[in-house]
Protein backbone atom coordinates (compact mmCIF):
# COMPACT_ATOMS: atom_id res chain seq x y z
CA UNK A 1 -8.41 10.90 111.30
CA UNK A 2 -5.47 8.53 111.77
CA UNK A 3 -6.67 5.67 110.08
CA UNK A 4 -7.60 8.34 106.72
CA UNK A 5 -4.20 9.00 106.62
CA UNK A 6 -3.44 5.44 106.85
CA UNK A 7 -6.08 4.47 104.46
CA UNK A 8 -4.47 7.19 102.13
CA UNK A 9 -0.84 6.42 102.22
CA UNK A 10 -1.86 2.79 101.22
CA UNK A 11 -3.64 3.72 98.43
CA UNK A 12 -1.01 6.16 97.14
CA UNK A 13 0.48 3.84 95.26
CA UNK A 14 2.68 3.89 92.63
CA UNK A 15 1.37 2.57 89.20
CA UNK A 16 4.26 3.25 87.27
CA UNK A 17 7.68 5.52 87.69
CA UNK A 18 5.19 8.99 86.37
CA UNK A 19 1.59 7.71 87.80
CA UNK A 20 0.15 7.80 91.42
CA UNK A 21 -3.56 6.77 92.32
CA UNK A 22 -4.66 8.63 95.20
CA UNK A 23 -8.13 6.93 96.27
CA UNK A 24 -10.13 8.38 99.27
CA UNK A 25 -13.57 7.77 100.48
CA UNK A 26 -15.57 7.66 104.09
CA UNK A 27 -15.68 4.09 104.81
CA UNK A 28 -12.94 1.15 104.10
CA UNK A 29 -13.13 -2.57 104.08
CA UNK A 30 -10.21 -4.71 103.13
CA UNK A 31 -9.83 -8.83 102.81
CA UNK A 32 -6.07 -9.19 101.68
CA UNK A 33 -6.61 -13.44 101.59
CA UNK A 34 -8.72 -12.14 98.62
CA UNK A 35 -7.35 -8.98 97.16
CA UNK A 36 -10.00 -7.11 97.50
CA UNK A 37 -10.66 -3.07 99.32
CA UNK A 38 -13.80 -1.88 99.31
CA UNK A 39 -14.80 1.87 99.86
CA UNK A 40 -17.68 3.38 99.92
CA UNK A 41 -19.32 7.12 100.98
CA UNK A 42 -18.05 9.73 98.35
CA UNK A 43 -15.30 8.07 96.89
CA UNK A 44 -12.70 10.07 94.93
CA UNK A 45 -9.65 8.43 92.58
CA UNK A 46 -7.06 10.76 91.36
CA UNK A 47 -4.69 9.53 89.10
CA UNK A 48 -3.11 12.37 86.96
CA UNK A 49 -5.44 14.22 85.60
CA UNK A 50 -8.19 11.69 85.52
CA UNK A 51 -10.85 11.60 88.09
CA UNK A 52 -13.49 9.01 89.58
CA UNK A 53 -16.48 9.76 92.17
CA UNK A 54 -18.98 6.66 93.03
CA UNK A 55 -20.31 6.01 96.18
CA UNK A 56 -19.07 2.87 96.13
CA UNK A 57 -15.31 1.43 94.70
CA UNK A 58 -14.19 -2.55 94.90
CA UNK A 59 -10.38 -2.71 94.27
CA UNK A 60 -8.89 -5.30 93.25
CA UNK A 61 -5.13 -6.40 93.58
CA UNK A 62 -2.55 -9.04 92.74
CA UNK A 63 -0.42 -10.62 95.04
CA UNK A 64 1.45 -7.80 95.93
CA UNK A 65 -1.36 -5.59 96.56
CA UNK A 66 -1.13 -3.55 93.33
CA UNK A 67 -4.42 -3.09 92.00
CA UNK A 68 -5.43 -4.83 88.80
CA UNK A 69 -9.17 -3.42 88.41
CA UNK A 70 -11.38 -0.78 89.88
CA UNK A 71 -15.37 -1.57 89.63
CA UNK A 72 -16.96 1.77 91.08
CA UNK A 73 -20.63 1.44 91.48
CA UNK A 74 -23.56 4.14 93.30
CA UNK A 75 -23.62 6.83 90.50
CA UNK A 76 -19.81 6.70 89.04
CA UNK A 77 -19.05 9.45 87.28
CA UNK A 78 -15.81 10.36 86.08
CA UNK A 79 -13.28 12.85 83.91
CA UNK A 80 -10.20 11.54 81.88
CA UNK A 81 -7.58 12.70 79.38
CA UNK A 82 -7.26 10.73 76.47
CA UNK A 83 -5.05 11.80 73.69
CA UNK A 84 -4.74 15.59 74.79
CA UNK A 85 -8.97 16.00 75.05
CA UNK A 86 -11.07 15.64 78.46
CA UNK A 87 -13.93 13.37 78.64
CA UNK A 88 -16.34 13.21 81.27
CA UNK A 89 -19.14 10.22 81.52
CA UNK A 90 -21.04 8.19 83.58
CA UNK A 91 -22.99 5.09 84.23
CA UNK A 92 -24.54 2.37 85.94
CA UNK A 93 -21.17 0.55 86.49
CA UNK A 94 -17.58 1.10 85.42
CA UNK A 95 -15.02 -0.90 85.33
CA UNK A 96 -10.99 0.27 84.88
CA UNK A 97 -8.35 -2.48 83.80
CA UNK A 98 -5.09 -1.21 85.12
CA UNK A 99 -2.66 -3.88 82.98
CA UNK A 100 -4.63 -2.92 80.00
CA UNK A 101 -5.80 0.25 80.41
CA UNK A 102 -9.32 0.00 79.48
CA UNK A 103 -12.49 1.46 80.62
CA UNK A 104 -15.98 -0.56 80.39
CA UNK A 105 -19.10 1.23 81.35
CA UNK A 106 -22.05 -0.46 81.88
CA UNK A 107 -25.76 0.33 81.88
CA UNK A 108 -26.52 3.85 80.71
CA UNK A 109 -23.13 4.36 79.72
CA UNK A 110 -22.52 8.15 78.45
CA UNK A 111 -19.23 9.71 77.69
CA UNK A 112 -19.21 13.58 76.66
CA UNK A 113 -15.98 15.48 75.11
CA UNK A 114 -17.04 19.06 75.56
CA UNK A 115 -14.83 21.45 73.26
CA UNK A 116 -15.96 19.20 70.40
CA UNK A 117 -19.18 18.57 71.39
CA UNK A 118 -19.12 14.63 70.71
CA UNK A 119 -21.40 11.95 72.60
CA UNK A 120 -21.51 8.64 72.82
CA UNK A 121 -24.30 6.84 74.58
CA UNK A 122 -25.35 3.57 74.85
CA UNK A 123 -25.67 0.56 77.07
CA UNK A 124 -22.45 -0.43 77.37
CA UNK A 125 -19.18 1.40 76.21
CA UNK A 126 -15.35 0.02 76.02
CA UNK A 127 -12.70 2.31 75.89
CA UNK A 128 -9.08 0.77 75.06
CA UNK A 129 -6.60 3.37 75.65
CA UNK A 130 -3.36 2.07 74.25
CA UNK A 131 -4.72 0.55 71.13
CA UNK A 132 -7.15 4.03 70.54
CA UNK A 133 -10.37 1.57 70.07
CA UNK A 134 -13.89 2.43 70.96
CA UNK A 135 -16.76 0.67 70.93
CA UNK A 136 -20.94 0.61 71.60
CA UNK A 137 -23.22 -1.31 72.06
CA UNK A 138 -27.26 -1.15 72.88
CA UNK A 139 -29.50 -3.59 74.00
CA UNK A 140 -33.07 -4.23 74.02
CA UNK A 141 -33.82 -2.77 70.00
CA UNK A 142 -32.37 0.51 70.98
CA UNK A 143 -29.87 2.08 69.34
CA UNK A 144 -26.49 3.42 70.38
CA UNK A 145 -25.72 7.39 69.70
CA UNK A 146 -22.58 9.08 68.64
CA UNK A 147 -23.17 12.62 68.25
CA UNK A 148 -20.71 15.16 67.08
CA UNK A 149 -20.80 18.64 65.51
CA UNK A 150 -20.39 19.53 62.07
CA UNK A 151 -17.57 22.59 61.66
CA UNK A 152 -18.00 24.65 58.77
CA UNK A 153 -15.67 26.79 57.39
């Protein structure tokens, strides 16, 4: 129990002045000659209101042990707020970019935004956050989906 509150506290760290990332999971590996954590065993990232599970979760950090990129692997599924509207997805692998706040997901890649009812699905999808940019693409001759809902009034 000691070392989960150790493994917590280091992982509560501070992003920026408004933004924590609280990471837990079961198991935790670190190499800090390479910059590199590894959890695994129901992993859970916090950070605001957005939210990452994977059984697995390779941090990466810079030379002062913030960390740069997330890679979360085993089933990743996840929940942010972008713009004021919650998304939830998943995929094979997904990637976050913490200087430039992206998202990549890779393999099955599926994002839902429930009020609206909007999907996007696709083999890979990259989600740029402070430039508002989207983008799909397929592979193998099959095509990538956006579905949304047509209000009437």
């Amino acid at each position: 129990m000691f070392a989960r509150k150790i493994i917590l506290l280091f992982f509560c760290i501070s992003i920026s002045l408004a933004t924590k990332i609280e990471v837990k999971a079961l198991n935790f590996y670190s190499d800090e000659n390479k910059g590199e954590s590894i959890l695994s065993g129901d992993v859970e990232v916090k950070r605001g209101e957005d939210i990452l599970n994977a059984g697995k979760l390779i941090i990466y950090t810079d030379k002062n042990r913030k960390p740069i990129r997330y890679e979360a692997t085993q089933n990743p599924k996840f929940k942010i707020n972008l713009k004021g509207k919650i998304y939830k997805g998943e995929g094979d692998k997904l990637i976050y970019n913490v200087i430039d706040d992206t998202y990549e997901i890779d393999g099955n890649a599926y994002i839902n935004e429930p009020i609206n009812h909007q999907k996007l699905c696709g083999n890979k999808i990259f989600i740029d956050r402070k430039k508002n940019i989207y983008k799909i693409q397929s592979k193998d001759n099959k095509p990538a989906r956006f579905v949304f809902d047509l209000k009437q009034k």
